[in-house]
C-alpha atoms as a PDB file:
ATOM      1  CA  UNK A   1     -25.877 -23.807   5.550  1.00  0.00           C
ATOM      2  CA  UNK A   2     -25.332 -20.819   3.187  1.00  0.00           C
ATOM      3  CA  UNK A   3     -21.899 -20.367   1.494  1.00  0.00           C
ATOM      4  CA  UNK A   4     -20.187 -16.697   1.950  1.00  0.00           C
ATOM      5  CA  UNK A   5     -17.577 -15.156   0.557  1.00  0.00           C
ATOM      6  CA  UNK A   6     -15.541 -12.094   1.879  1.00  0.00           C
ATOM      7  CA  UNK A   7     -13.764  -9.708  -0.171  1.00  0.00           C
ATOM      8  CA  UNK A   8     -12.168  -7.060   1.116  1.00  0.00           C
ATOM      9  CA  UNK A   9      -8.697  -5.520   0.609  1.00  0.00           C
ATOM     10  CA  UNK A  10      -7.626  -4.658   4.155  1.00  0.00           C
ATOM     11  CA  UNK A  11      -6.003  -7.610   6.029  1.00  0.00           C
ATOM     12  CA  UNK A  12      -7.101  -6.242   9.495  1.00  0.00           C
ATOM     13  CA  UNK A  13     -10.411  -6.539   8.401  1.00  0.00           C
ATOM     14  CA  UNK A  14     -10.224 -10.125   6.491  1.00  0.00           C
ATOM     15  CA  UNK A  15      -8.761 -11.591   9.498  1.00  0.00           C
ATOM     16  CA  UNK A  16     -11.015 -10.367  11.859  1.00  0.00           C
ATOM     17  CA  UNK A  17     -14.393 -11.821  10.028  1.00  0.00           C
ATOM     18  CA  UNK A  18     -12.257 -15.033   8.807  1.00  0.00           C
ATOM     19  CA  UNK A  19     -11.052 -15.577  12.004  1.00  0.00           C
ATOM     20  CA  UNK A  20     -13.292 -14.392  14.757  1.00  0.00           C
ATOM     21  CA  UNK A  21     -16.568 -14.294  13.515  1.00  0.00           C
ATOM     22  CA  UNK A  22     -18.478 -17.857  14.642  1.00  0.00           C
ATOM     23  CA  UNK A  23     -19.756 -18.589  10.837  1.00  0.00           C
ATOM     24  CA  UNK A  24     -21.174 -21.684  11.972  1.00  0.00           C
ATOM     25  CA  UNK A  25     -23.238 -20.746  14.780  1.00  0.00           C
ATOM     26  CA  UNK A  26     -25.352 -18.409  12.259  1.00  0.00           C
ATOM     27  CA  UNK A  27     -25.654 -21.514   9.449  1.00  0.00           C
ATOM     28  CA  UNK A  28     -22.810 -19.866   7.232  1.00  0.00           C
ATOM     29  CA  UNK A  29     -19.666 -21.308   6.053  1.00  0.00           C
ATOM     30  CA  UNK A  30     -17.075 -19.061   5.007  1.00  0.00           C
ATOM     31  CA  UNK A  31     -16.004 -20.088   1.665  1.00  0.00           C
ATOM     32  CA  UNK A  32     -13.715 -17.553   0.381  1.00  0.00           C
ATOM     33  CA  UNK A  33     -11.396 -14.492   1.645  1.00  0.00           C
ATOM     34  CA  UNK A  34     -10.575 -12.399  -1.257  1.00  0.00           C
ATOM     35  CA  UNK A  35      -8.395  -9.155  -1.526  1.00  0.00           C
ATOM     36  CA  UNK A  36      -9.794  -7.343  -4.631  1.00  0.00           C
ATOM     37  CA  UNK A  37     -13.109  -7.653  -7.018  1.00  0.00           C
ATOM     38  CA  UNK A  38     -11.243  -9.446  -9.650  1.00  0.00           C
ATOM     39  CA  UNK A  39      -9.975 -12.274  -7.679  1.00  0.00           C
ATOM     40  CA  UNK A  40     -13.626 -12.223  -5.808  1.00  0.00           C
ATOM     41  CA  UNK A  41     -15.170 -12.249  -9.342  1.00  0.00           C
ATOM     42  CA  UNK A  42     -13.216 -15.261 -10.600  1.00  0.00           C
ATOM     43  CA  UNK A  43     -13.693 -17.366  -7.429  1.00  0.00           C
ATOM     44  CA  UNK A  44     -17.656 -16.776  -7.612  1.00  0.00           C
ATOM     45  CA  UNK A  45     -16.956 -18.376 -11.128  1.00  0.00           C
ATOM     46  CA  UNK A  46     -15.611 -21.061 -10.174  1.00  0.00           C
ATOM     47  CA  UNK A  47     -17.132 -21.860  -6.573  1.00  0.00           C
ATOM     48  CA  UNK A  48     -20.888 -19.566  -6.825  1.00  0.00           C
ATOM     49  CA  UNK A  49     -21.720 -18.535  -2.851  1.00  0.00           C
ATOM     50  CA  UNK A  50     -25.245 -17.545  -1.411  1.00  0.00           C
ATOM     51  CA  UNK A  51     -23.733 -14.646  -0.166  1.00  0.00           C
ATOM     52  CA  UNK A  52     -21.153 -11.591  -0.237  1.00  0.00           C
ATOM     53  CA  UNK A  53     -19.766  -9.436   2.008  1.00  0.00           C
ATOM     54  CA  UNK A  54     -17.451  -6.703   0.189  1.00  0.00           C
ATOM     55  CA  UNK A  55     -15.867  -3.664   0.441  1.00  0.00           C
ATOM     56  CA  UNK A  56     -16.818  -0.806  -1.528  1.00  0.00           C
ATOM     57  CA  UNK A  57     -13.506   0.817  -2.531  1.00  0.00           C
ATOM     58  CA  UNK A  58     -10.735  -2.032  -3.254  1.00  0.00           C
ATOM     59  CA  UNK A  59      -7.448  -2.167  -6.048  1.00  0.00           C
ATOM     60  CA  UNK A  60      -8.501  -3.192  -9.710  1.00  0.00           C
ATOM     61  CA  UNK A  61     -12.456  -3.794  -9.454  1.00  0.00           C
ATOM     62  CA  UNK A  62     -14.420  -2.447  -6.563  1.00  0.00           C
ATOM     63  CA  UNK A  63     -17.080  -3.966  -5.189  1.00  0.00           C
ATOM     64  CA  UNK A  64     -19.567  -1.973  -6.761  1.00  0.00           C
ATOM     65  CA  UNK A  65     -18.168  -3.408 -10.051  1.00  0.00           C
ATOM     66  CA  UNK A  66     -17.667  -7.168  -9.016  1.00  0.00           C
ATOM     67  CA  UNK A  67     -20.971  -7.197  -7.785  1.00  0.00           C
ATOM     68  CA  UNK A  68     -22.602  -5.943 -11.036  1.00  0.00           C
ATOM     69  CA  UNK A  69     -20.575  -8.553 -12.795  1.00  0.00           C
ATOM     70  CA  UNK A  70     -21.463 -11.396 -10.585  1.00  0.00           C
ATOM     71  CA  UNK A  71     -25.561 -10.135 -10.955  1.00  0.00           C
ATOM     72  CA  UNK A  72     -25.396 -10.771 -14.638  1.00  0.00           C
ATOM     73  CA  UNK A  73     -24.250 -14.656 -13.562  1.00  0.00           C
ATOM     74  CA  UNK A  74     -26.822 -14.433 -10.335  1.00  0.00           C
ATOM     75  CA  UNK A  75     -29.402 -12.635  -9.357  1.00  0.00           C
ATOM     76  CA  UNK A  76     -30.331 -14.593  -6.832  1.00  0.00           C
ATOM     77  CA  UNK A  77     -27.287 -14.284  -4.905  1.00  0.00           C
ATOM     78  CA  UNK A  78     -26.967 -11.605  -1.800  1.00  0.00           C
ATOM     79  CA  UNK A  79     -24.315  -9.135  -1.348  1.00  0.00           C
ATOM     80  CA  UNK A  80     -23.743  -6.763   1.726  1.00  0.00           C
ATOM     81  CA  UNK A  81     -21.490  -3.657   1.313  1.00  0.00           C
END
């Protein structure tokens, strides 16, 4: 099962994916729900996920910038926009 982690800084859309989105039936496990690319960067940090969806355009780090920041941990790890 491969770990994801959301980040995205509208609530309409973090509560549609966390809650009705069937993770499981794809072999994912939602992880994480994040509003912003500082608080997405910190919990990859602490808890690394196989994946990441993100917004582009969030408050205090987009996700352009987390996800260069997380590449320098990871390269491995995938990230959807």
């Amino acid at each position: 099962m491969y770990k994801v982690m959301l980040c995205d800084d509208e609530v309409f859309i973090r509560n549609i994916l966390t809650v009705n989105f069937d993770w499981k039936k794809y072999g994912l496990k939602l992880e994480a729900a994040e509003v912003n690319g500082i608080d997405g960067y910190k919990r990859f940090c602490i808890n690394p996920v196989d994946v990441i969806i993100t917004d582009i355009r969030m408050p205090l780090m987009s996700g352009v910038e987390m996800s260069r920041k997380i590449r320098e941990i990871d390269k491995r790890v995938e990230i959807i926009f």
